[in-house]
PDB file of N, CA and C in Angstrom:
ATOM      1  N   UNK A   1     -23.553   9.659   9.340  1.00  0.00           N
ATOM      2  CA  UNK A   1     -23.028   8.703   8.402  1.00  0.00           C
ATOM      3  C   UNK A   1     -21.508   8.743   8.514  1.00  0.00           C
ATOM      4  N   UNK A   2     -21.017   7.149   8.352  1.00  0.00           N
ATOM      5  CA  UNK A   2     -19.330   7.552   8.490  1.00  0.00           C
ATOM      6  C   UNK A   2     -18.795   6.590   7.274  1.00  0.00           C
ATOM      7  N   UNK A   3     -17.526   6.861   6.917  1.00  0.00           N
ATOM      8  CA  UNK A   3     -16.871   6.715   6.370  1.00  0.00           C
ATOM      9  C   UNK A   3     -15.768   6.144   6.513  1.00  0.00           C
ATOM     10  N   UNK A   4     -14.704   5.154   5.838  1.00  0.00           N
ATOM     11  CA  UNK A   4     -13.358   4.959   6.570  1.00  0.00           C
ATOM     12  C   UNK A   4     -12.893   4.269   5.196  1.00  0.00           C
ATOM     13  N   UNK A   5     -11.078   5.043   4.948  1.00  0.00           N
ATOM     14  CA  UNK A   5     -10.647   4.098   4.040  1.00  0.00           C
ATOM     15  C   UNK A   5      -9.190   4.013   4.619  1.00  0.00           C
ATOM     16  N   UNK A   6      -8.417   3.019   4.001  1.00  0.00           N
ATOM     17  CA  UNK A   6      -6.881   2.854   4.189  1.00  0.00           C
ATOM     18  C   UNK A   6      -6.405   2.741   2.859  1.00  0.00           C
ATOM     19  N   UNK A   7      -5.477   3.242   2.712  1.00  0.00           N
ATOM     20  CA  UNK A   7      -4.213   3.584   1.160  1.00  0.00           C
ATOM     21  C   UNK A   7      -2.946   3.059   1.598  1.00  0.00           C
ATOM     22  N   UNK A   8      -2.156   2.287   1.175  1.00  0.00           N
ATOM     23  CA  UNK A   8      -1.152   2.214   1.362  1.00  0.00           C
ATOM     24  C   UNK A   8      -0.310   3.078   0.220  1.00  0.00           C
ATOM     25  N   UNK A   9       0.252   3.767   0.961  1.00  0.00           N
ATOM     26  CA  UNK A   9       1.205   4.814   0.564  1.00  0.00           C
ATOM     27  C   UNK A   9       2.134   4.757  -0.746  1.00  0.00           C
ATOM     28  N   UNK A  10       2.551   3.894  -0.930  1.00  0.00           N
ATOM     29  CA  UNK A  10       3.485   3.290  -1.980  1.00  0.00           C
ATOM     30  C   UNK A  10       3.036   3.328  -3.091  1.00  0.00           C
ATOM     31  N   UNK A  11       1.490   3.091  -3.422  1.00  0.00           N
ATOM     32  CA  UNK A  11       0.596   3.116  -4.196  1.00  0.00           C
ATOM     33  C   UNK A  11       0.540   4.290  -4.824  1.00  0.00           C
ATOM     34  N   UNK A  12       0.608   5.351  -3.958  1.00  0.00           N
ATOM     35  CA  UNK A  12       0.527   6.619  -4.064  1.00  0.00           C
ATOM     36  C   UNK A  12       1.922   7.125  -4.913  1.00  0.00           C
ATOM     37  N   UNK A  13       2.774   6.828  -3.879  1.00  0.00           N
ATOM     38  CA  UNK A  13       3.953   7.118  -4.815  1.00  0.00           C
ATOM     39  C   UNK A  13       4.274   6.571  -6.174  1.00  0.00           C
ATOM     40  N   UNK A  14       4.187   5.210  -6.536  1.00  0.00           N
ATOM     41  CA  UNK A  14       4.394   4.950  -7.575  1.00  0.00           C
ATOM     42  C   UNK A  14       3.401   5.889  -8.952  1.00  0.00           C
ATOM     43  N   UNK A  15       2.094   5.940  -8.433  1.00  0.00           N
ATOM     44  CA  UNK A  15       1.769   6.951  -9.042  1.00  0.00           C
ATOM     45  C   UNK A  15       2.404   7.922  -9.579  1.00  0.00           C
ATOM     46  N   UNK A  16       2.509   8.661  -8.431  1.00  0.00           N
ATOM     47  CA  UNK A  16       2.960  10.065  -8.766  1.00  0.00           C
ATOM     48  C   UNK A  16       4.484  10.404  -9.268  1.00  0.00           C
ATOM     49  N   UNK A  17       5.306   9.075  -8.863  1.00  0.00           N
ATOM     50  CA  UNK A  17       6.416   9.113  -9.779  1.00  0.00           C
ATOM     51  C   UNK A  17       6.193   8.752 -11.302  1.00  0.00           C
ATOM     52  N   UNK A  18       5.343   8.072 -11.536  1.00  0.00           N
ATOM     53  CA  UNK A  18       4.961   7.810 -13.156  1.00  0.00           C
ATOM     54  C   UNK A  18       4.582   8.583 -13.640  1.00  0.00           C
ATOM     55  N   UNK A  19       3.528   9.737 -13.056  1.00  0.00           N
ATOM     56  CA  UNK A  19       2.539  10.537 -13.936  1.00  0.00           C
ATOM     57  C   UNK A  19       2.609  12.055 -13.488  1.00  0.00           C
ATOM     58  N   UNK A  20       3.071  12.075 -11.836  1.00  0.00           N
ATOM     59  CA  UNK A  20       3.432  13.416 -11.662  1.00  0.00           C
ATOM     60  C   UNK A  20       1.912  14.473 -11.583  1.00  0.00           C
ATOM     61  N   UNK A  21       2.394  15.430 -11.577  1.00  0.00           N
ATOM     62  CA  UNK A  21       0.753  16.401 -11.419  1.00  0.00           C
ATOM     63  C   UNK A  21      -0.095  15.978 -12.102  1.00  0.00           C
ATOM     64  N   UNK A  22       0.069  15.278 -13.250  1.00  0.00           N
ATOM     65  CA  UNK A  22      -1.163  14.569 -13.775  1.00  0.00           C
ATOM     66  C   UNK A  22      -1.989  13.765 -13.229  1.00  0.00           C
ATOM     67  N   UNK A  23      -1.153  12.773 -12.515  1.00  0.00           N
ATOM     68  CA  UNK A  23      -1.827  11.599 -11.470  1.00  0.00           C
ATOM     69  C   UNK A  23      -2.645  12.597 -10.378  1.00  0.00           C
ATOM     70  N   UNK A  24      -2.003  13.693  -9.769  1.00  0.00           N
ATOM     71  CA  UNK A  24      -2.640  14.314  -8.358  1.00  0.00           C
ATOM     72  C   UNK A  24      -4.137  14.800  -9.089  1.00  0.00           C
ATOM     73  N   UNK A  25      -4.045  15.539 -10.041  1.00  0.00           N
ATOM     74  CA  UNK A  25      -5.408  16.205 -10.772  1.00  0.00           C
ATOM     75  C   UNK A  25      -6.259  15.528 -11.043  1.00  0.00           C
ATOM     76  N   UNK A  26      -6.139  14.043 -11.219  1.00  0.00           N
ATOM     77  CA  UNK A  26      -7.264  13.075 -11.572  1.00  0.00           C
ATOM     78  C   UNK A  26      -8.391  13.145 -10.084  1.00  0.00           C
ATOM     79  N   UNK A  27      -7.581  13.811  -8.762  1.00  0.00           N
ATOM     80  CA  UNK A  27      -8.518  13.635  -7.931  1.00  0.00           C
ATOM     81  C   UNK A  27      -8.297  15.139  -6.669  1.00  0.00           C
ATOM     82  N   UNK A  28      -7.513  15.863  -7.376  1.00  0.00           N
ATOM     83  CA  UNK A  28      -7.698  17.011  -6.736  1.00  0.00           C
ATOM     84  C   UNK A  28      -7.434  18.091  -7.478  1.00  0.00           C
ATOM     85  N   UNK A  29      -7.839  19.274  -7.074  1.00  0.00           N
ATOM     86  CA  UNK A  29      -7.342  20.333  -7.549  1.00  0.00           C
ATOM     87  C   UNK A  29      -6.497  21.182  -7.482  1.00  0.00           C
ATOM     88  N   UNK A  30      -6.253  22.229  -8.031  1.00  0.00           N
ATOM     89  CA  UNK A  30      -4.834  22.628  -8.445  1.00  0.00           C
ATOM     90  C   UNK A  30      -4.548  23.414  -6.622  1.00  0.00           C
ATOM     91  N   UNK A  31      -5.415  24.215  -5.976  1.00  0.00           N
ATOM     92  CA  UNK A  31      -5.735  24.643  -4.601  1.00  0.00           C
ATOM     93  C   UNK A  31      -5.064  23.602  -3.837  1.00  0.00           C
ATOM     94  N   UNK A  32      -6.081  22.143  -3.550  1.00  0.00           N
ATOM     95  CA  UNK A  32      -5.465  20.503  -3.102  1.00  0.00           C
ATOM     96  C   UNK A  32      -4.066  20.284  -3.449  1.00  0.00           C
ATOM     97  N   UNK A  33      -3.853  20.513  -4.755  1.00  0.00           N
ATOM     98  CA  UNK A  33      -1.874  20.219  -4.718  1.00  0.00           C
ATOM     99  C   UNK A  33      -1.814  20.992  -3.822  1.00  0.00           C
ATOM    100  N   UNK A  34      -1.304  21.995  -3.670  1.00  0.00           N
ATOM    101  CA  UNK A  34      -0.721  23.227  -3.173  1.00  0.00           C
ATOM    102  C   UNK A  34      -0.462  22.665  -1.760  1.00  0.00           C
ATOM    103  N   UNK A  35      -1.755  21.781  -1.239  1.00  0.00           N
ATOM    104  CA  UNK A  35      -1.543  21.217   0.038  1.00  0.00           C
ATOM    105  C   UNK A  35      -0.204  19.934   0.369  1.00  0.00           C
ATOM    106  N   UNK A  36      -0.168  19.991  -0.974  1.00  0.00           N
ATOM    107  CA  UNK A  36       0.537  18.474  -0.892  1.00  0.00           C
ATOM    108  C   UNK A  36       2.056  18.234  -0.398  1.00  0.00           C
ATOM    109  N   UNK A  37       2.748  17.916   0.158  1.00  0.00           N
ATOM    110  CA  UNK A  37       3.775  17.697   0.196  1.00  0.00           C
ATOM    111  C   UNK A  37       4.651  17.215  -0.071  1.00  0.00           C
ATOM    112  N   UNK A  38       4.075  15.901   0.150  1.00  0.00           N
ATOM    113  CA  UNK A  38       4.841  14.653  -0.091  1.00  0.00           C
ATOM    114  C   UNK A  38       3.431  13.374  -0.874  1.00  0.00           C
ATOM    115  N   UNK A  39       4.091  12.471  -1.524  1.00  0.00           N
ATOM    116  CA  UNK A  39       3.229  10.949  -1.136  1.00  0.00           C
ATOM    117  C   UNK A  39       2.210  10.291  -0.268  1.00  0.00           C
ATOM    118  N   UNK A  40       2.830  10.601   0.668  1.00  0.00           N
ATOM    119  CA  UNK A  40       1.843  10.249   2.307  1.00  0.00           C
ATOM    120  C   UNK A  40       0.760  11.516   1.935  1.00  0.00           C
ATOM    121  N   UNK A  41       0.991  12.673   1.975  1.00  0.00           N
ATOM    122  CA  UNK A  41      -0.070  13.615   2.112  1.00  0.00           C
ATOM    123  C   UNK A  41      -1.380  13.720   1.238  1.00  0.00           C
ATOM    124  N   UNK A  42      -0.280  12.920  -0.321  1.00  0.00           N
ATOM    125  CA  UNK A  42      -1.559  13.140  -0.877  1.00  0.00           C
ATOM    126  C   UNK A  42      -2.239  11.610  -0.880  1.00  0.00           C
ATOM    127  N   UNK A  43      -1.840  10.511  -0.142  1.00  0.00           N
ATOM    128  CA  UNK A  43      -2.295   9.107  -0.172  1.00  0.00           C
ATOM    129  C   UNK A  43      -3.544   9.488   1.256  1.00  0.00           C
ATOM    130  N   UNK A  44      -3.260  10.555   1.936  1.00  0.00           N
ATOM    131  CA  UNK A  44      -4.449  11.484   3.274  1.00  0.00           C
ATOM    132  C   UNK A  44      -5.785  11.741   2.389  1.00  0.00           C
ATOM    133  N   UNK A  45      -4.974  12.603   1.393  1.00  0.00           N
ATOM    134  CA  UNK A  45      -6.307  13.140   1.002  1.00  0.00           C
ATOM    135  C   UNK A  45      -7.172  12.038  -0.173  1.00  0.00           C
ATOM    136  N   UNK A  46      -6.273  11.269  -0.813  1.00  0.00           N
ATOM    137  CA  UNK A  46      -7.328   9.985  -1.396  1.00  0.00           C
ATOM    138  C   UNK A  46      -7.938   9.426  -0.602  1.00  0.00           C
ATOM    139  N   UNK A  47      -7.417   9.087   0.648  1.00  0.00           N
ATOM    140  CA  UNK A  47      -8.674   8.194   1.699  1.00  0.00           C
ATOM    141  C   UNK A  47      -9.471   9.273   2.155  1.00  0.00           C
ATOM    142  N   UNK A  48      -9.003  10.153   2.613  1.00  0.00           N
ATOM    143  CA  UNK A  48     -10.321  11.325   2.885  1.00  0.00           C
ATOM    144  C   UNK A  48     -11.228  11.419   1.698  1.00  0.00           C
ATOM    145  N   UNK A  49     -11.182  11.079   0.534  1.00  0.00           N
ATOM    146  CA  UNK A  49     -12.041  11.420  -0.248  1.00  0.00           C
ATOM    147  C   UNK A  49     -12.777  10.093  -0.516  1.00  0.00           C
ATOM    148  N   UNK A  50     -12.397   9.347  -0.697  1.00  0.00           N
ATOM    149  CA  UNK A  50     -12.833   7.630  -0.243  1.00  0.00           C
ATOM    150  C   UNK A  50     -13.708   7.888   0.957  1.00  0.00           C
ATOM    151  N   UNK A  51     -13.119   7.917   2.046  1.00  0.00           N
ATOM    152  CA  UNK A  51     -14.434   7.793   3.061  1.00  0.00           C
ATOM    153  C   UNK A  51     -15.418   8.533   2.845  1.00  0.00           C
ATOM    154  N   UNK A  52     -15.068   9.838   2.630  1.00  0.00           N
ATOM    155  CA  UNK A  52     -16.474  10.890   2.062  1.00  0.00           C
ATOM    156  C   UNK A  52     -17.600  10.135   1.592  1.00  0.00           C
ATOM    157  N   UNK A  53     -16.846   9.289   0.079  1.00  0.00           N
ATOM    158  CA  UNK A  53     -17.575   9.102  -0.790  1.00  0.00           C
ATOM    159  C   UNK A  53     -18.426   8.156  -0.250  1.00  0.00           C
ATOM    160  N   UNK A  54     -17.714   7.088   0.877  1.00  0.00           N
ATOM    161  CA  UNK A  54     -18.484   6.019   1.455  1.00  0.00           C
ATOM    162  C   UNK A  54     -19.357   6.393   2.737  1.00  0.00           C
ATOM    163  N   UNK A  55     -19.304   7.820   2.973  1.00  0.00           N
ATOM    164  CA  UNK A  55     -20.053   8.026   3.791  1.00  0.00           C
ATOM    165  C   UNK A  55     -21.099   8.960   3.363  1.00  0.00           C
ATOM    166  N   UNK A  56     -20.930   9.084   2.398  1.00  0.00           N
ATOM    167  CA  UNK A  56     -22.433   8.908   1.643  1.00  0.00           C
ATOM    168  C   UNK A  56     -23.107   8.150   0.992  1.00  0.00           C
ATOM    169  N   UNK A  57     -22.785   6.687   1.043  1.00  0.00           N
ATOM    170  CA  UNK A  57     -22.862   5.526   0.348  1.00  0.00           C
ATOM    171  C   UNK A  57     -23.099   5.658  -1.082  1.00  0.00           C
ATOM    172  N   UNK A  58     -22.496   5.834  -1.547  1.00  0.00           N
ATOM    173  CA  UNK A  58     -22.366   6.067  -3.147  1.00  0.00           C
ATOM    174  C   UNK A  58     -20.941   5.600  -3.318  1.00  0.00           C
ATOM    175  N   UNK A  59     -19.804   5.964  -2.780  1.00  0.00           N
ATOM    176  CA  UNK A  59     -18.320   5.679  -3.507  1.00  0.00           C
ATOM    177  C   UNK A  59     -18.408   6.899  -4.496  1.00  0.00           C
ATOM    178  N   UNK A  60     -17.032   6.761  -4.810  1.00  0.00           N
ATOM    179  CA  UNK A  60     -16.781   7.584  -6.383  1.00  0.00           C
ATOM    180  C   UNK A  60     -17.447   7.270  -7.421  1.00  0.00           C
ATOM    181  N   UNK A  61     -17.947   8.289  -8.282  1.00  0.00           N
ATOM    182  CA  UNK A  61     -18.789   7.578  -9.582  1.00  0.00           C
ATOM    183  C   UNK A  61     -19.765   8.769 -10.058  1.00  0.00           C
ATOM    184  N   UNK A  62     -20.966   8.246 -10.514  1.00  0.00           N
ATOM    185  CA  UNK A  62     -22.241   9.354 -11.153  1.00  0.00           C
ATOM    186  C   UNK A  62     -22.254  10.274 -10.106  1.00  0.00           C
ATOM    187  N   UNK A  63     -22.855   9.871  -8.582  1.00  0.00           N
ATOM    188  CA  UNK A  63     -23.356  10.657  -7.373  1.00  0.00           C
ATOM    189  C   UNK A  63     -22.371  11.545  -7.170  1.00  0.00           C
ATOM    190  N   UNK A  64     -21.479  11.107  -6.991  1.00  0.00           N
ATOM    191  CA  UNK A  64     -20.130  12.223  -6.182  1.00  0.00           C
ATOM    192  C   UNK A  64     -18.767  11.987  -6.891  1.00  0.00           C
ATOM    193  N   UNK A  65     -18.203  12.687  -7.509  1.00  0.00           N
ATOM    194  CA  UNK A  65     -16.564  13.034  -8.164  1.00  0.00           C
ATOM    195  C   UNK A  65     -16.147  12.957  -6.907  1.00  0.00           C
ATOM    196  N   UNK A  66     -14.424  12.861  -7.383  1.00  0.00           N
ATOM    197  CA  UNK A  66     -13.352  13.150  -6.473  1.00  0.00           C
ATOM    198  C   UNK A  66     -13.460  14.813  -6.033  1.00  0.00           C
ATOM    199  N   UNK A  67     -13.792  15.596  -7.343  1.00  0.00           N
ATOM    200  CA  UNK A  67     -13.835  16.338  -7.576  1.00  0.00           C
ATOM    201  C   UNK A  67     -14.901  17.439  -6.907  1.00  0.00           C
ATOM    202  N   UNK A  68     -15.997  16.915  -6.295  1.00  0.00           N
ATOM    203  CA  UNK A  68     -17.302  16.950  -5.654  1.00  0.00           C
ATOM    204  C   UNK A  68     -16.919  17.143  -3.729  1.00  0.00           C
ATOM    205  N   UNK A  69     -15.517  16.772  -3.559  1.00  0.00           N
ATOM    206  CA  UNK A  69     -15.214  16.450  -1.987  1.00  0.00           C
ATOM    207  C   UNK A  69     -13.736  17.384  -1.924  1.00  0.00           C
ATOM    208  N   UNK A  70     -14.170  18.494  -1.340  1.00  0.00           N
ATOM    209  CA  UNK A  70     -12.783  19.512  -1.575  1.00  0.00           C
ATOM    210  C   UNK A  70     -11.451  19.311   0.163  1.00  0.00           C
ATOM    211  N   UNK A  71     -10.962  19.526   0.042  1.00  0.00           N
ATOM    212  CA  UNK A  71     -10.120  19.363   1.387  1.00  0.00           C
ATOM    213  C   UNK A  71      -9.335  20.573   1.176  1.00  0.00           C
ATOM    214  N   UNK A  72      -9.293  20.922   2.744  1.00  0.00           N
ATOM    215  CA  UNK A  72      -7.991  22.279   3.350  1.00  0.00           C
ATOM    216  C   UNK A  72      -7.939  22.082   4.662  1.00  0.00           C
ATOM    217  N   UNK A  73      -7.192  22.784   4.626  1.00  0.00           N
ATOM    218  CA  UNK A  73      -6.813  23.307   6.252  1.00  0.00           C
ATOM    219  C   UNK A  73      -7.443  24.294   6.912  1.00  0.00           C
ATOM    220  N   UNK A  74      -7.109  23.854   8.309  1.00  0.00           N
ATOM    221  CA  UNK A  74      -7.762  24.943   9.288  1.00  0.00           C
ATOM    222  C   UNK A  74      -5.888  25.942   9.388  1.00  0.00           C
ATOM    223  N   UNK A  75      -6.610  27.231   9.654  1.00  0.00           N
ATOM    224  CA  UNK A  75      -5.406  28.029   9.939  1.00  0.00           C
ATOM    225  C   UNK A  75      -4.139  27.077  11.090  1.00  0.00           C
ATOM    226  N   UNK A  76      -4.442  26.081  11.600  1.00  0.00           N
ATOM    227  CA  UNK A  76      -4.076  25.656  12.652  1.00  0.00           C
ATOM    228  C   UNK A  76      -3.223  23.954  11.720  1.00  0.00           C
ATOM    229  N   UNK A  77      -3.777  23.856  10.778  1.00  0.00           N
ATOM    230  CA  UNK A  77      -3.223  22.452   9.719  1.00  0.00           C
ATOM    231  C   UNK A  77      -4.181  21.658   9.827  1.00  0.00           C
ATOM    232  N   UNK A  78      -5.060  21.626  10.426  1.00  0.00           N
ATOM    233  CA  UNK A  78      -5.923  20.312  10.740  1.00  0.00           C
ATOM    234  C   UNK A  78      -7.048  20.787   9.533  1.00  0.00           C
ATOM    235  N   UNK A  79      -6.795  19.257   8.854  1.00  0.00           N
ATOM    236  CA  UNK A  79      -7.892  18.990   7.376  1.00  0.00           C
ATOM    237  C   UNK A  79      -9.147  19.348   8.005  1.00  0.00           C
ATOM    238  N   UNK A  80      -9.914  20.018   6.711  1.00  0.00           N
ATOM    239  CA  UNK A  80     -11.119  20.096   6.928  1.00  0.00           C
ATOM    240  C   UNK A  80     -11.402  19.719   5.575  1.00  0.00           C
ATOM    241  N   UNK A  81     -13.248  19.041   5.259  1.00  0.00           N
ATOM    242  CA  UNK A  81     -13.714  18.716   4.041  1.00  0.00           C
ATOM    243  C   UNK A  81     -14.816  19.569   3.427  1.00  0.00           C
ATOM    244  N   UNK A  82     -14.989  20.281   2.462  1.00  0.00           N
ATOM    245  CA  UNK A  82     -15.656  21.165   2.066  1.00  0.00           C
ATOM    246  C   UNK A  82     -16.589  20.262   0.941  1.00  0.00           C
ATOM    247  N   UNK A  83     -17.849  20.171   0.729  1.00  0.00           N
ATOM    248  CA  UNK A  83     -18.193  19.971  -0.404  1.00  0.00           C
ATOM    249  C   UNK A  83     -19.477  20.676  -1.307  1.00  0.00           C
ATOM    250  N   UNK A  84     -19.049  20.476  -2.593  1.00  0.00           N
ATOM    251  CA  UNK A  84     -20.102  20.894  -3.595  1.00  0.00           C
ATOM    252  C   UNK A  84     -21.365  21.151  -3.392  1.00  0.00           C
ATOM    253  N   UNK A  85     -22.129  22.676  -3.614  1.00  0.00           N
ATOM    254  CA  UNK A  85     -23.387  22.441  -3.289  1.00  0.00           C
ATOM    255  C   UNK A  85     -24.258  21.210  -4.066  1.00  0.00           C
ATOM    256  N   UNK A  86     -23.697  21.136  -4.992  1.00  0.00           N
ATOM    257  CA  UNK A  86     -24.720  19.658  -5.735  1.00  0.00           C
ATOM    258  C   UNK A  86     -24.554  18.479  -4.614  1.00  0.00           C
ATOM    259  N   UNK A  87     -23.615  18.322  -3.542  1.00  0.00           N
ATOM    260  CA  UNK A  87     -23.483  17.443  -2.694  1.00  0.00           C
ATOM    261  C   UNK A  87     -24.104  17.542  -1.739  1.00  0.00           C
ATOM    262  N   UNK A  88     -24.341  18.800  -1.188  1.00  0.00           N
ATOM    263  CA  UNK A  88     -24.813  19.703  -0.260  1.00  0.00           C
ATOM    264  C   UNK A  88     -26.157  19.184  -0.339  1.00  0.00           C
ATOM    265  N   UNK A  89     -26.641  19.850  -1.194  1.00  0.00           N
ATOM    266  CA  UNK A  89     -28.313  19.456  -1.701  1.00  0.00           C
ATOM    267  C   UNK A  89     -28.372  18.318  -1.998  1.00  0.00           C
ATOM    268  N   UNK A  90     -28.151  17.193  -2.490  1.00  0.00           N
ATOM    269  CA  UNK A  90     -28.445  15.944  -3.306  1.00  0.00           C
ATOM    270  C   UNK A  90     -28.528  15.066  -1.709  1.00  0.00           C
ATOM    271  N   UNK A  91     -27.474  15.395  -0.499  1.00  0.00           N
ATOM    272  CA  UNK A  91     -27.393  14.730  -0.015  1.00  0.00           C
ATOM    273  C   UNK A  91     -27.974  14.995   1.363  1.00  0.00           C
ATOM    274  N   UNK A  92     -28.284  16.359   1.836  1.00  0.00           N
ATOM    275  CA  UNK A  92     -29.021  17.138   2.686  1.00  0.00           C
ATOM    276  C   UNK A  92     -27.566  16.744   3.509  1.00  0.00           C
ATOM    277  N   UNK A  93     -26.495  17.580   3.397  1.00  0.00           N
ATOM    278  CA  UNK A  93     -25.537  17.200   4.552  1.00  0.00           C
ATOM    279  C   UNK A  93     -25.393  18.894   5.155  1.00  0.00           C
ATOM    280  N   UNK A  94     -25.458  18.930   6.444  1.00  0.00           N
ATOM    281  CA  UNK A  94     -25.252  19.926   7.037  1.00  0.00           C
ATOM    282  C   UNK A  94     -23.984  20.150   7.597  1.00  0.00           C
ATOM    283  N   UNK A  95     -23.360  18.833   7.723  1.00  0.00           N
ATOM    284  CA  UNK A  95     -21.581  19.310   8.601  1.00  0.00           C
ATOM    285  C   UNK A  95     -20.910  17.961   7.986  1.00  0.00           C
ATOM    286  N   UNK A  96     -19.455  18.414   8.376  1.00  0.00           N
ATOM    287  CA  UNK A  96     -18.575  17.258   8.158  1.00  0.00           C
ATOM    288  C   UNK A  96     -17.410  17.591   8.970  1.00  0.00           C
ATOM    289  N   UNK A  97     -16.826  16.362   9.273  1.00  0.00           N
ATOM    290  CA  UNK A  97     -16.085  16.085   9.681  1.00  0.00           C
ATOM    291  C   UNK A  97     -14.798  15.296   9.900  1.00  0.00           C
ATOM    292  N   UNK A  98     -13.760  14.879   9.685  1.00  0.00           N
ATOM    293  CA  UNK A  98     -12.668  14.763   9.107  1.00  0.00           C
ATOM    294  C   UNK A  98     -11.379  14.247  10.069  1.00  0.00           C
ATOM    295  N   UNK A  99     -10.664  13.006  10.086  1.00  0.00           N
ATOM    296  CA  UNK A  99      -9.374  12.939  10.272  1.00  0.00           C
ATOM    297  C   UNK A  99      -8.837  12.001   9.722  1.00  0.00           C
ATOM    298  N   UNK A 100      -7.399  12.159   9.585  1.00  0.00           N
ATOM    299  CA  UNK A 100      -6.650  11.678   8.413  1.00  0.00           C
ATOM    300  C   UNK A 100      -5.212  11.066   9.533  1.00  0.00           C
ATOM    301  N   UNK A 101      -4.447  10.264   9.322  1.00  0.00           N
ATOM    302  CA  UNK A 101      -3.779   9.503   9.742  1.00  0.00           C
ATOM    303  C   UNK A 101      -2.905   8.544   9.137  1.00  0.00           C
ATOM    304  N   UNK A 102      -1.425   8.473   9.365  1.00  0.00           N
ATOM    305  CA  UNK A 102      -0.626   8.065   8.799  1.00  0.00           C
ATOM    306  C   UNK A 102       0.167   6.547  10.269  1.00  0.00           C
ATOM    307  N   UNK A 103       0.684   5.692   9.431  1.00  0.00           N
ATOM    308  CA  UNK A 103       1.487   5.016  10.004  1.00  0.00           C
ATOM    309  C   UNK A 103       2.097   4.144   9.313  1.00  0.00           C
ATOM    310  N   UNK A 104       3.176   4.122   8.996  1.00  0.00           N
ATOM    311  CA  UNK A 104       4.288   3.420   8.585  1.00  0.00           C
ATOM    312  C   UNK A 104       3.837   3.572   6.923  1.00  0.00           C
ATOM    313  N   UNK A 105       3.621   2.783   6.035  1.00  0.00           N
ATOM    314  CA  UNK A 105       2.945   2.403   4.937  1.00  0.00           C
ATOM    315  C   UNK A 105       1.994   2.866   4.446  1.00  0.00           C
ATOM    316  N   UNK A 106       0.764   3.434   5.407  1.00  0.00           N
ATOM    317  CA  UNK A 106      -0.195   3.261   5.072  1.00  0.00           C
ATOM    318  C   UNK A 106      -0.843   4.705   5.896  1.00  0.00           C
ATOM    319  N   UNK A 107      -1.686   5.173   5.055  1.00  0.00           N
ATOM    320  CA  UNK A 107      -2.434   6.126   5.660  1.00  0.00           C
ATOM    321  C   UNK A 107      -4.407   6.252   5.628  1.00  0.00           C
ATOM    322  N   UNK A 108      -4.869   6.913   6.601  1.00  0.00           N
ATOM    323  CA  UNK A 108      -6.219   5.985   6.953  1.00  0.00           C
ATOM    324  C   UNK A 108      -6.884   7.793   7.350  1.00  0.00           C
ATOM    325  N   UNK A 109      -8.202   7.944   6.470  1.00  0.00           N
ATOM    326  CA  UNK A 109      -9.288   8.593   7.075  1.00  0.00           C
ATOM    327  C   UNK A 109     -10.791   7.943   7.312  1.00  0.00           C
ATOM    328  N   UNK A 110     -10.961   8.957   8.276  1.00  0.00           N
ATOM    329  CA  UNK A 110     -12.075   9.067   8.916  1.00  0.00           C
ATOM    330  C   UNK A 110     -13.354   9.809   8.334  1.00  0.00           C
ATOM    331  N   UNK A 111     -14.067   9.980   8.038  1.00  0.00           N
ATOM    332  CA  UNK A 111     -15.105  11.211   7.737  1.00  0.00           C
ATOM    333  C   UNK A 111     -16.329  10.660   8.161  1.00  0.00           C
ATOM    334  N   UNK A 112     -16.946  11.406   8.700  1.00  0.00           N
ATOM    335  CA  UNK A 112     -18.499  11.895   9.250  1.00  0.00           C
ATOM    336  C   UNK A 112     -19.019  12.840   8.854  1.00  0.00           C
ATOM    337  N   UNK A 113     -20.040  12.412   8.777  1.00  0.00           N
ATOM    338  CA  UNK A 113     -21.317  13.586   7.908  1.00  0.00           C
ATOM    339  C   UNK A 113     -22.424  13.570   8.662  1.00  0.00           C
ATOM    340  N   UNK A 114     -23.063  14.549   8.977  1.00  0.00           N
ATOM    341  CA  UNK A 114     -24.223  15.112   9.383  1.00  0.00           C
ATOM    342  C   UNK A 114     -25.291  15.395   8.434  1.00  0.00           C
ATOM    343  N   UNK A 115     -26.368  15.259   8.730  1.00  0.00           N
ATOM    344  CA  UNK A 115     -27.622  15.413   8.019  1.00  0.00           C
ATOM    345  C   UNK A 115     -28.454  14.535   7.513  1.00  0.00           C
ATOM    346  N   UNK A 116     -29.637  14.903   7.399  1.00  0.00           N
ATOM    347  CA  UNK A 116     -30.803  13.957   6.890  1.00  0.00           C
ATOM    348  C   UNK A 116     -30.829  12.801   6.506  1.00  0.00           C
ATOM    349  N   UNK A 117     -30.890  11.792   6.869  1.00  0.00           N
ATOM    350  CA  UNK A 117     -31.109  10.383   6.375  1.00  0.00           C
ATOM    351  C   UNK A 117     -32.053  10.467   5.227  1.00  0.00           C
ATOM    352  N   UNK A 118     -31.602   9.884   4.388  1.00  0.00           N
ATOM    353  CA  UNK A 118     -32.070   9.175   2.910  1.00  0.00           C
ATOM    354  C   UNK A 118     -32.115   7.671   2.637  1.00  0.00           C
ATOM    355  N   UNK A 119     -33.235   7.704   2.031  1.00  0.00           N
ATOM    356  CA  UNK A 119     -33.117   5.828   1.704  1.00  0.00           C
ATOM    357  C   UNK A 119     -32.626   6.237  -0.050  1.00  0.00           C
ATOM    358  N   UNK A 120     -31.542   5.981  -0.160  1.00  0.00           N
ATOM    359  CA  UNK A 120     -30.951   6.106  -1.449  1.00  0.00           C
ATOM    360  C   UNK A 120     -30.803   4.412  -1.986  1.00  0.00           C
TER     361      UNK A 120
END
């Protein structure tokens, strides 16, 4: 199953200049800041969590939180997506997979998921 979203960046920022760690917590955790850097980084990890969600066809909502789709790094920087055993199980996913991408404005992930087909 795959996934794909695009954010334009700006979006992001205006956010986070209005609301600040408040805005980032609505969709990550306090671990996820820590990753954050800048705007762009965390406009990475909203589409990484977007595609997740669409690559489990559900989106954000009852099935899967923001909160439900964890992101880090490999010792090396390269995102990886961790998720919830309630995701784990609900969705029979055995692997995932992950890339995230920036250009100019706008930043764009990828995610793939492995495991069991469901007629949901």
């Amino acid at each position: 199953m795959i996934g794909i979203d695009l954010i334009k960046t700006s979006r992001m920022n205006r956010l986070m200049e209005r609301f600040g760690e408040k805005a980032l917590l609505k969709f990550l955790s306090k671990d996820e800041i820590l990753l954050v850097t800048n705007y762009k980084t965390a406009s990475g990890f909203w589409a990484a969590k977007e595609a997740c969600s669409k690559a489990l066809g559900v989106g954000i909502g009852a099935e899967c939180s923001f909160h439900d789709i964890v992101i880090s790094k490999t010792k090396k920087g390269a995102p990886q997506i961790l998720l919830t055993q309630k995701i784990l199980n609900n969705f029979s996913i055995s692997d995932t997979s992950v890339s995230i991408t920036h250009d100019g404005e706008y930043a764009i992930a990828v995610v793939a998921l492995e495991g069991k087909r469901t007629n949901r």
